[in-house]
C-alpha atoms as a PDB file:
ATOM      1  CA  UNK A   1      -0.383 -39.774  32.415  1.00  0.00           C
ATOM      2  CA  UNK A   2       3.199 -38.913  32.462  1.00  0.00           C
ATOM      3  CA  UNK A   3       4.673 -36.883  29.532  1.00  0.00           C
ATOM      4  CA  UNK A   4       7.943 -36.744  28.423  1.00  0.00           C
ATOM      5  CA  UNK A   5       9.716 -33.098  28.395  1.00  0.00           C
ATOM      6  CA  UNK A   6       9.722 -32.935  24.474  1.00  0.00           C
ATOM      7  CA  UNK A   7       6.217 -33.126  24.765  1.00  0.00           C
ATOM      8  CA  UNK A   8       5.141 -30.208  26.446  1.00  0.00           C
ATOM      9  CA  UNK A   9       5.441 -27.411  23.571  1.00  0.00           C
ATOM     10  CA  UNK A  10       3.191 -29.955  21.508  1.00  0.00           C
ATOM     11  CA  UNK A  11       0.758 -30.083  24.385  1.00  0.00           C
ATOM     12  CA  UNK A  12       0.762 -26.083  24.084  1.00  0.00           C
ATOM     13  CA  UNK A  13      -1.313 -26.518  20.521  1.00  0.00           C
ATOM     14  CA  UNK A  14      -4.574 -26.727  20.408  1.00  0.00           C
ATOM     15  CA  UNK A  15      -4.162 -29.789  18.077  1.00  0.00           C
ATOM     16  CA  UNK A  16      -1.289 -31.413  20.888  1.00  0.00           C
ATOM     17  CA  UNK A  17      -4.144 -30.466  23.697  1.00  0.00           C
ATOM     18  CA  UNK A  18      -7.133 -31.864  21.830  1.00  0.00           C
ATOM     19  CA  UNK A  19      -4.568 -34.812  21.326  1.00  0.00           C
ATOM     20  CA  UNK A  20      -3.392 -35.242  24.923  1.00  0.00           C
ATOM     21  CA  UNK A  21      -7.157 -35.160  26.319  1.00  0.00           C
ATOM     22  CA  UNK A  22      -8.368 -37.659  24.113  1.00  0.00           C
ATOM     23  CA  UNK A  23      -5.678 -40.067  25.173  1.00  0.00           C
ATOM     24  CA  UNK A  24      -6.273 -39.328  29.064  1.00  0.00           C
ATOM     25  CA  UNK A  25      -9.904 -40.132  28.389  1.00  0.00           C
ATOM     26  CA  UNK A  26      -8.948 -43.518  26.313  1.00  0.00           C
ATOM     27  CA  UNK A  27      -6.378 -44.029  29.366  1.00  0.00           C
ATOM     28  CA  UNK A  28      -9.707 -44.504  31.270  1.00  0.00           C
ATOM     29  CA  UNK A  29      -9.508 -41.536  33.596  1.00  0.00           C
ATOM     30  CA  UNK A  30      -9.727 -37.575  32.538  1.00  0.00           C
ATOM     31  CA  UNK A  31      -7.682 -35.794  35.065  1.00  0.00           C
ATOM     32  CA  UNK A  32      -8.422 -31.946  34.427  1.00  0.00           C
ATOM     33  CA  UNK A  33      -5.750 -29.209  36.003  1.00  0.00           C
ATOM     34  CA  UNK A  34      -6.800 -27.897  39.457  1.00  0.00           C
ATOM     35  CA  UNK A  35      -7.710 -24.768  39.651  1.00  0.00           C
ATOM     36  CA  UNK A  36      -6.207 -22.221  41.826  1.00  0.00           C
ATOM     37  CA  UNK A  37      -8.401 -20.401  44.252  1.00  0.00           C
ATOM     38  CA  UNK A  38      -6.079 -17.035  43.833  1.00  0.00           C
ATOM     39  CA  UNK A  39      -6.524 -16.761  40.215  1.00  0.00           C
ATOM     40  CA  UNK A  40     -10.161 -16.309  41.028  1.00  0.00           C
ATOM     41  CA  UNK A  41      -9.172 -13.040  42.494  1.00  0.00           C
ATOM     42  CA  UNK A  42      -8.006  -9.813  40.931  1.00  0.00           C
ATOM     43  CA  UNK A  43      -4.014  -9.905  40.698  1.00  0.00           C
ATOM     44  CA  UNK A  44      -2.101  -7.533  42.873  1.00  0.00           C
ATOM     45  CA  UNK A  45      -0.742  -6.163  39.821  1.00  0.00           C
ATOM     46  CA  UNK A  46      -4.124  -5.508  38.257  1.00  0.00           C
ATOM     47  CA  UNK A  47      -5.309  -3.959  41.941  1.00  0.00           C
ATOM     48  CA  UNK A  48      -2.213  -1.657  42.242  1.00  0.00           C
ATOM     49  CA  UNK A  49      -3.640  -0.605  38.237  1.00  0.00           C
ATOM     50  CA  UNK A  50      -7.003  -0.056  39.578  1.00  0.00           C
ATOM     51  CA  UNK A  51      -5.705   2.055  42.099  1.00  0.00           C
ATOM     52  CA  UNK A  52      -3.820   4.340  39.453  1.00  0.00           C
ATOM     53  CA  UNK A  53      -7.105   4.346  37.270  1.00  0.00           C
ATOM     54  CA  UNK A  54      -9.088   6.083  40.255  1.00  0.00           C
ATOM     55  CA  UNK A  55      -6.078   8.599  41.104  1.00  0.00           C
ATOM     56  CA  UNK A  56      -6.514   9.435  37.294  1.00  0.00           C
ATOM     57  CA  UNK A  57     -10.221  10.669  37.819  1.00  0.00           C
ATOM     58  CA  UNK A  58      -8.864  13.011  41.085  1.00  0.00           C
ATOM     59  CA  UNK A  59     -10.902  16.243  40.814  1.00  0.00           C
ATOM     60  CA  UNK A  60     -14.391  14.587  38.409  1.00  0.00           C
ATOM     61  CA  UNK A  61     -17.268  16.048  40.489  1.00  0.00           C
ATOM     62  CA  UNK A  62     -19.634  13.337  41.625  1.00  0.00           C
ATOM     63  CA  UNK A  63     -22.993  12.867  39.953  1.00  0.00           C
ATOM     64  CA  UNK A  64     -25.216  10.501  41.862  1.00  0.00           C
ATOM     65  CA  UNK A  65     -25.679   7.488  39.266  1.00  0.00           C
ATOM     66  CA  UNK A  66     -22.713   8.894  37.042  1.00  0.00           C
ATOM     67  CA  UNK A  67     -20.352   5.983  35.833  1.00  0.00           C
ATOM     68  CA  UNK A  68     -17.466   8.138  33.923  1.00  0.00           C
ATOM     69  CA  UNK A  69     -15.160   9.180  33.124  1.00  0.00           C
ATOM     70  CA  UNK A  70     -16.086  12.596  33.885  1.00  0.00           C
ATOM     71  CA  UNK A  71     -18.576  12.616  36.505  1.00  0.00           C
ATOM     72  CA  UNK A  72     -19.149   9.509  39.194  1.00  0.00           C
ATOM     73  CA  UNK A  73     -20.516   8.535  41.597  1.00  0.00           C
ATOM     74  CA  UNK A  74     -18.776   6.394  43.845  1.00  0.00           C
ATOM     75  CA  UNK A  75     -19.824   2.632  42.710  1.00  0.00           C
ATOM     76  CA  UNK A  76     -19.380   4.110  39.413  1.00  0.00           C
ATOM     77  CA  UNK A  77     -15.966   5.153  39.996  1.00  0.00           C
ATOM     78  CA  UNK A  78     -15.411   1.618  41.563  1.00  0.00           C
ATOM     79  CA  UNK A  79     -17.392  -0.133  38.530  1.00  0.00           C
ATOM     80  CA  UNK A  80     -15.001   2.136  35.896  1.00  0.00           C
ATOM     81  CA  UNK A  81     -12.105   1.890  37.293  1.00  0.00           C
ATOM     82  CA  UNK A  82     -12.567  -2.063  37.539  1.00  0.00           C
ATOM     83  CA  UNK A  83     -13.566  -2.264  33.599  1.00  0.00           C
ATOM     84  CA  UNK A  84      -9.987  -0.179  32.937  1.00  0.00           C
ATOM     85  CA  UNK A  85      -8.196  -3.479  34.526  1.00  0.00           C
ATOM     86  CA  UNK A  86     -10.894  -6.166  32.733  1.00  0.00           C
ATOM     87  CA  UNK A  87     -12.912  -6.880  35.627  1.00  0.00           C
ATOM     88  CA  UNK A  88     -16.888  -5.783  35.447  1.00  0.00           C
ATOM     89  CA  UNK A  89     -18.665  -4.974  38.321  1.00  0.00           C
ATOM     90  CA  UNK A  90     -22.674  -4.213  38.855  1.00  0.00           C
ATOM     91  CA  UNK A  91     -23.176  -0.359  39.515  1.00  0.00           C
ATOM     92  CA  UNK A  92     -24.166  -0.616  43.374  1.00  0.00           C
ATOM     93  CA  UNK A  93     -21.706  -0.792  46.621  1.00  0.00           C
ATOM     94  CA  UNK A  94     -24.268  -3.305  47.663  1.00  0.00           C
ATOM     95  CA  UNK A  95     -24.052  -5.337  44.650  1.00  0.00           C
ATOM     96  CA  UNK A  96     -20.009  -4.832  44.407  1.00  0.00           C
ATOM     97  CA  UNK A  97     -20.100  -6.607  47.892  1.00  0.00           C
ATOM     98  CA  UNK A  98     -21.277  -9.444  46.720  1.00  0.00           C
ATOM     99  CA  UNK A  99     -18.087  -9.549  43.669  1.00  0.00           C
ATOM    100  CA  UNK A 100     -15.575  -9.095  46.556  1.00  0.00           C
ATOM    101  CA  UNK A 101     -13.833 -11.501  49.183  1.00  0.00           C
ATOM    102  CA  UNK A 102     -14.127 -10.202  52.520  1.00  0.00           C
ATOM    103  CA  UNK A 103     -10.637  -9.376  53.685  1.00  0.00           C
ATOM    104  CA  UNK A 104      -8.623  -8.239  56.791  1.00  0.00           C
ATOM    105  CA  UNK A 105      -7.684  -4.665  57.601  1.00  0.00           C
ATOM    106  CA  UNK A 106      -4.196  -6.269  57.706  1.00  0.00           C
ATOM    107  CA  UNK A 107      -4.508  -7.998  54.595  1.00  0.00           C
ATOM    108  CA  UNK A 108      -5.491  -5.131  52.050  1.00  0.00           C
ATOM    109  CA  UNK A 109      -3.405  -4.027  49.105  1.00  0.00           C
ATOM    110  CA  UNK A 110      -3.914  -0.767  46.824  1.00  0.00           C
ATOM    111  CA  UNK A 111      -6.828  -1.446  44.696  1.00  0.00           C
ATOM    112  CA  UNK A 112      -8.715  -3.216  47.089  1.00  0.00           C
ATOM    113  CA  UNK A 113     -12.197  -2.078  47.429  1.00  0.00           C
ATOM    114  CA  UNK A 114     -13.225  -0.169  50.868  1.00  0.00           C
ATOM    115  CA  UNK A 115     -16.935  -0.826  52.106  1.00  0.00           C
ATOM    116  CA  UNK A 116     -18.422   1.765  54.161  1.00  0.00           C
ATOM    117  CA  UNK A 117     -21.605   0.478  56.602  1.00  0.00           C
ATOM    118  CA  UNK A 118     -24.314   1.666  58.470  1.00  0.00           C
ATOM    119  CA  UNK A 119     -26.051  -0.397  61.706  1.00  0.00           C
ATOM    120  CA  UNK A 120     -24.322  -4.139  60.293  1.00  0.00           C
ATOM    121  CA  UNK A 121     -22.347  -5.276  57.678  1.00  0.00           C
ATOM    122  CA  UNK A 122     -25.151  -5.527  55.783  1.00  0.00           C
ATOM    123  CA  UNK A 123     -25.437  -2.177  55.072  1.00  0.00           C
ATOM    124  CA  UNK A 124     -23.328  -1.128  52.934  1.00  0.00           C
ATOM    125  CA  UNK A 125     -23.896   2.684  51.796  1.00  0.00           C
ATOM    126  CA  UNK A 126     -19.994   3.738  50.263  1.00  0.00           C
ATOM    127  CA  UNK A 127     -17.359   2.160  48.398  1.00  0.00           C
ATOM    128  CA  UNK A 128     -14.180   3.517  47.536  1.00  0.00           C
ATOM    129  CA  UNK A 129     -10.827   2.120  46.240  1.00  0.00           C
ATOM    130  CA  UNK A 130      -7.955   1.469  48.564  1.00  0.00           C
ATOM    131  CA  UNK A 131      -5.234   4.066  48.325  1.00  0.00           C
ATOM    132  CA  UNK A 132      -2.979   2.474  50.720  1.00  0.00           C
ATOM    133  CA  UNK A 133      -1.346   3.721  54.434  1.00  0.00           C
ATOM    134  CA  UNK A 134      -5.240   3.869  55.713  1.00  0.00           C
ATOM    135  CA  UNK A 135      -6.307   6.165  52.751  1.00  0.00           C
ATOM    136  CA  UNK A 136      -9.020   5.612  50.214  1.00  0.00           C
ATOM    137  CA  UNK A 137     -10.192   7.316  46.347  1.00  0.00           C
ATOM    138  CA  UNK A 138     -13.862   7.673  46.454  1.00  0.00           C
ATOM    139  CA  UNK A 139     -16.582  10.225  44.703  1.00  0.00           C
ATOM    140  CA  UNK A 140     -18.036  11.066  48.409  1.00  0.00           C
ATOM    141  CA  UNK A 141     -21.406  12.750  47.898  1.00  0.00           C
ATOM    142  CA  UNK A 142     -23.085  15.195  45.809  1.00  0.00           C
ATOM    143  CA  UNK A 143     -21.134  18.715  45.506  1.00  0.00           C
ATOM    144  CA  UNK A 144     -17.753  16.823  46.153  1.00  0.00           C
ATOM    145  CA  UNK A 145     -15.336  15.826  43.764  1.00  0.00           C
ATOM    146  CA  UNK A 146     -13.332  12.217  43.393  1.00  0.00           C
ATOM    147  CA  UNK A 147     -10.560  12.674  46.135  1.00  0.00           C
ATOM    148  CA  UNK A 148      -7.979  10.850  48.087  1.00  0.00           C
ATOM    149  CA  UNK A 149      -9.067  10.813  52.265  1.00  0.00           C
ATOM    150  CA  UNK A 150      -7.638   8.970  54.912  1.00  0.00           C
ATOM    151  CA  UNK A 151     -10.725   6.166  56.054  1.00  0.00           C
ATOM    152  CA  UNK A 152     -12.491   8.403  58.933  1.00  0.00           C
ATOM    153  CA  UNK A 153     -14.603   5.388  60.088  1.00  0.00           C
ATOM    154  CA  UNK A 154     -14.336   2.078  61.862  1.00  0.00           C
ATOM    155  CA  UNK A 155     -17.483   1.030  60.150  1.00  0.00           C
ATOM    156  CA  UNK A 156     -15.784  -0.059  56.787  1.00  0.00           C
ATOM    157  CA  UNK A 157     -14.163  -3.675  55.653  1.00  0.00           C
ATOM    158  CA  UNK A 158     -12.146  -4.193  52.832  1.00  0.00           C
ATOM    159  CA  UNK A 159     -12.997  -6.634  49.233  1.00  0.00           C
ATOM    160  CA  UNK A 160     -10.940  -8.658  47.059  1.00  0.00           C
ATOM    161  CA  UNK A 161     -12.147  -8.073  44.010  1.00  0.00           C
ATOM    162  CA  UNK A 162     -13.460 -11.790  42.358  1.00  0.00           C
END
């Protein structure tokens, strides 16, 4: 179905939309918009936010099972800063694995999410928010506070979160 150019701020209604689907489907075909595979993923804009959110909680001592905003620990920080930018994640870093696109090293942007692991992949036991230049913000372990550290391991790979 080819539109003219007027046609498109009508379309933009509800009414014009409602209108323009009923005639695709009377046309004898219903062609629906693709979908783009990137706006599945958080937007780099909304990552580089996320990475601001878990700067702001710099210094809140960890509390294992804490989710904010004053005490974390570090899926919760990972889970709140997430729900600042709109996205909800389950309070686990083995659960927020499963919310995330596996990534390249190469390939990560602030905000990304850092996996930690044990023995396999499949072990996940830390995740932290990418800071950028090889650095992440976490809440590392009980007596510590959220902080900024450069990634000390080999044993992590990096999310996009979905």
């Amino acid at each position: 179905m080819h539109l003219p150019s007027f046609a498109l701020p009508r379309l933009l209604t509800t009414g014009g939309l409602i209108a323009a689907v009923t005639a695709t489907l009377f046309a004898g075909s219903l062609a629906l918009p693709a979908t783009s595979q990137a706006a599945t993923f958080v937007t780099a804009v909304k990552a580089d936010h996320a990475a601001d959110w878990a700067r702001s909680r710099k210094g809140s001592p960890y509390d294992w099972g804490a989710t904010g905003p004053h005490h974390f620990d570090c899926s919760g920080l990972t889970r709140w800063v997430y729900a600042r930018v709109g996205t909800s994640l389950p309070h686990s870093s083995a659960a927020q694995v499963h919310k995330a696109k596996r990534i390249k090293r190469s390939h990560a942007r602030r905000g990304d999410l850092v996996f930690f692991y044990r023995g396999g992949r499949s072990s996940v036991y830390h995740v932290g928010i990418y800071a950028g230049h090889g650095n992440v913000w976490h809440a590392p372990y009980a007596g510590a506070h959220v902080r900024r550290d450069h990634i000390w391991t080999h044993a992590v790979f990096f999310g996009r979160v979905r």
